[in-house]
C-alpha atoms as a PDB file:
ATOM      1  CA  UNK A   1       8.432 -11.840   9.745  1.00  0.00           C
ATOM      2  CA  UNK A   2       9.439  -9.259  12.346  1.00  0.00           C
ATOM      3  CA  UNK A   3       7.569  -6.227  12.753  1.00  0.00           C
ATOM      4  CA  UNK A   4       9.702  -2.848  13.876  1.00  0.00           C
ATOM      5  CA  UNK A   5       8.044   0.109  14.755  1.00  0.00           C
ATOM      6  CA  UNK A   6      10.198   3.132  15.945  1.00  0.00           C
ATOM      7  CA  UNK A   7      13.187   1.357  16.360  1.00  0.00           C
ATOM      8  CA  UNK A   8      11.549  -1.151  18.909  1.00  0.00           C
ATOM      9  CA  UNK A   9      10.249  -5.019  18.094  1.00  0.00           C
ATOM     10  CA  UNK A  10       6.363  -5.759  18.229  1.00  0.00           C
ATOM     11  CA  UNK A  11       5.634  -9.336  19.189  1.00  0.00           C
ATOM     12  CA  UNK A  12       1.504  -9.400  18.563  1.00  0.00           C
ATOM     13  CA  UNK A  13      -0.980  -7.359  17.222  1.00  0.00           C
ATOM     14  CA  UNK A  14      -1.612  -5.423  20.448  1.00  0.00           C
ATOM     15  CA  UNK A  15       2.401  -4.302  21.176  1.00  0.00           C
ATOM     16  CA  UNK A  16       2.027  -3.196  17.304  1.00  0.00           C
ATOM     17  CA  UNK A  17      -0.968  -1.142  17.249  1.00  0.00           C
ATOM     18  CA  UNK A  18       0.210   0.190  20.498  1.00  0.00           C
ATOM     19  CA  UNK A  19       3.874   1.346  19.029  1.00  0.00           C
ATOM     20  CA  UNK A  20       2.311   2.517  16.005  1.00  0.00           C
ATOM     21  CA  UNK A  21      -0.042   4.431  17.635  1.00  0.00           C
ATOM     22  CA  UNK A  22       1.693   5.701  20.986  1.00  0.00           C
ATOM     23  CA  UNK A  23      -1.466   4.628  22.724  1.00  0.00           C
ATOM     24  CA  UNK A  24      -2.317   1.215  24.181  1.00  0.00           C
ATOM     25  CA  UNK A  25      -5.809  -0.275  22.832  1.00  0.00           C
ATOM     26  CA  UNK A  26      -7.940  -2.602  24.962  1.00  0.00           C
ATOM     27  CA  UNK A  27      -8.678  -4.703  21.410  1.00  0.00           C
ATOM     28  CA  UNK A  28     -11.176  -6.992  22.878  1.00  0.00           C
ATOM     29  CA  UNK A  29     -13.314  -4.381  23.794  1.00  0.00           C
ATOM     30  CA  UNK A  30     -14.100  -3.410  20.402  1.00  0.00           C
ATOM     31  CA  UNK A  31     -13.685  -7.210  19.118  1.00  0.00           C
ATOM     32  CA  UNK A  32     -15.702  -8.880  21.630  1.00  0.00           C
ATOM     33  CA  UNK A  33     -15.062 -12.891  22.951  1.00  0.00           C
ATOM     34  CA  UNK A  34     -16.191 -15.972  21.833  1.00  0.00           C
ATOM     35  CA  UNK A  35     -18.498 -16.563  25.029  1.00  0.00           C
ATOM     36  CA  UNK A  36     -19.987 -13.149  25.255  1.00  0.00           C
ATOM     37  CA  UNK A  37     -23.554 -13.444  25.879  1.00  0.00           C
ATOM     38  CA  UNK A  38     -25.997 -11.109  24.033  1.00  0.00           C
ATOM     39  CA  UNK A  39     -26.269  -8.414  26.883  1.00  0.00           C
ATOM     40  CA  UNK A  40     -22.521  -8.454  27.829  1.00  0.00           C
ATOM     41  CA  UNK A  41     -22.105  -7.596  23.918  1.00  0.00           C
ATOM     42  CA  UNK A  42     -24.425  -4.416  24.187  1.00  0.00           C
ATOM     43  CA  UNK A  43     -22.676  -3.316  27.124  1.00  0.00           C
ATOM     44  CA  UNK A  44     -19.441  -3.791  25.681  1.00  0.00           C
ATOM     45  CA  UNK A  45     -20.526  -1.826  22.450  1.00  0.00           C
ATOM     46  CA  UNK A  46     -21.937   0.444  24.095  1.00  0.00           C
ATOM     47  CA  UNK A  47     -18.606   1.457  25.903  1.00  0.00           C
ATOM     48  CA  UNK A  48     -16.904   1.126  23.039  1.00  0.00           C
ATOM     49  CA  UNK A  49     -18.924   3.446  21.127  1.00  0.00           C
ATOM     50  CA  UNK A  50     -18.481   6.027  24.091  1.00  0.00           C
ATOM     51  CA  UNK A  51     -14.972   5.271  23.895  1.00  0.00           C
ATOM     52  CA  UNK A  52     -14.894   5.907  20.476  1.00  0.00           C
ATOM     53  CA  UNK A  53     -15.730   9.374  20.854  1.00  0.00           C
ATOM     54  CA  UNK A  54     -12.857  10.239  22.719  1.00  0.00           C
ATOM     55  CA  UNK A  55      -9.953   8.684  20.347  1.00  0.00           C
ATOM     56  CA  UNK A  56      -8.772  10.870  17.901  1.00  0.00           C
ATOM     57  CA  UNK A  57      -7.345  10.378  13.815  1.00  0.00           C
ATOM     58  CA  UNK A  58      -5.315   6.877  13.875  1.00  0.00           C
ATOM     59  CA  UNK A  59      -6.430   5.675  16.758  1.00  0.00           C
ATOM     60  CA  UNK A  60     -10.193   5.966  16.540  1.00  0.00           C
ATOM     61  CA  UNK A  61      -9.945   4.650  13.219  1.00  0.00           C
ATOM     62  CA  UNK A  62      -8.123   1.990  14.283  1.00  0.00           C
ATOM     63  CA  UNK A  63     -10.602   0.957  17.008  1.00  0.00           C
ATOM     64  CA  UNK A  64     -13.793   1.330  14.723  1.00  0.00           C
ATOM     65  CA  UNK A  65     -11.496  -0.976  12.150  1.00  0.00           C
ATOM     66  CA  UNK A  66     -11.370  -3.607  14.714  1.00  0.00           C
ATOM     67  CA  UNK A  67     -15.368  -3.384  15.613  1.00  0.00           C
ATOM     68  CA  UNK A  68     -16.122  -3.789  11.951  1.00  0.00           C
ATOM     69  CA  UNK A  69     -13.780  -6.762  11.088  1.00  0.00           C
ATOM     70  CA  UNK A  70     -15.212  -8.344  14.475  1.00  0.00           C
ATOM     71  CA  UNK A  71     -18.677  -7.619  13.266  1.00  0.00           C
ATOM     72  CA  UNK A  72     -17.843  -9.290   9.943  1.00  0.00           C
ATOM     73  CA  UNK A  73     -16.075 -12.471  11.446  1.00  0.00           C
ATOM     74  CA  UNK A  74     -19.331 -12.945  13.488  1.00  0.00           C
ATOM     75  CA  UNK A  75     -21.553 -12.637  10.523  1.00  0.00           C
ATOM     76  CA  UNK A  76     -19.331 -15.027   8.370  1.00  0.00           C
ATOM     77  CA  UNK A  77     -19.321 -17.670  11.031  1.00  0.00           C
ATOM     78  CA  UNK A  78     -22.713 -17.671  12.179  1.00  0.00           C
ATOM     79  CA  UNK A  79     -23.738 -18.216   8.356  1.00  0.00           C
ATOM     80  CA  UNK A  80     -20.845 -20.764   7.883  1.00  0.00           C
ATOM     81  CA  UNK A  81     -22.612 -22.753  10.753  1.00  0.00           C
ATOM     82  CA  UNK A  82     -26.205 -22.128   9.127  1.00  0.00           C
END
């Protein structure tokens, strides 16, 4: 399936998001990485979260949409594993 946004062809998520929203989202900051340890995952959230405060309409609801799903995947595979 090809996704078109303004006239222009977004490969991955990351050229969508950033055609559909004019702005260009570092995604794995609010999404994390499979090796983050425990502190590098409180720093990270808690740039995020500063970051956060300085979006505005689609695009901070965008980024808090990613650290939720994130937040859910996590949850869902650390019970999967229990």
């Amino acid at each position: 399936m090809k996704l078109i946004v303004a006239g222009q062809d977004a490969v991955t998520p990351d050229e969508f998001a950033e055609l559909a929203l004019g702005v260009g989202i570092d995604a794995e900051l609010f999404t994390g990485s499979e090796d983050e340890t425990a502190e590098d995952r409180r720093v990270r959230l808690d740039a995020a979260r500063d970051i956060l405060r300085d979006l505005d309409g689609p695009t901070a609801r965008f980024a808090s949409a990613l650290m939720r799903t994130a937040e859910r995947r996590r949850v869902l595979t650390w019970k999967a594993a229990a």
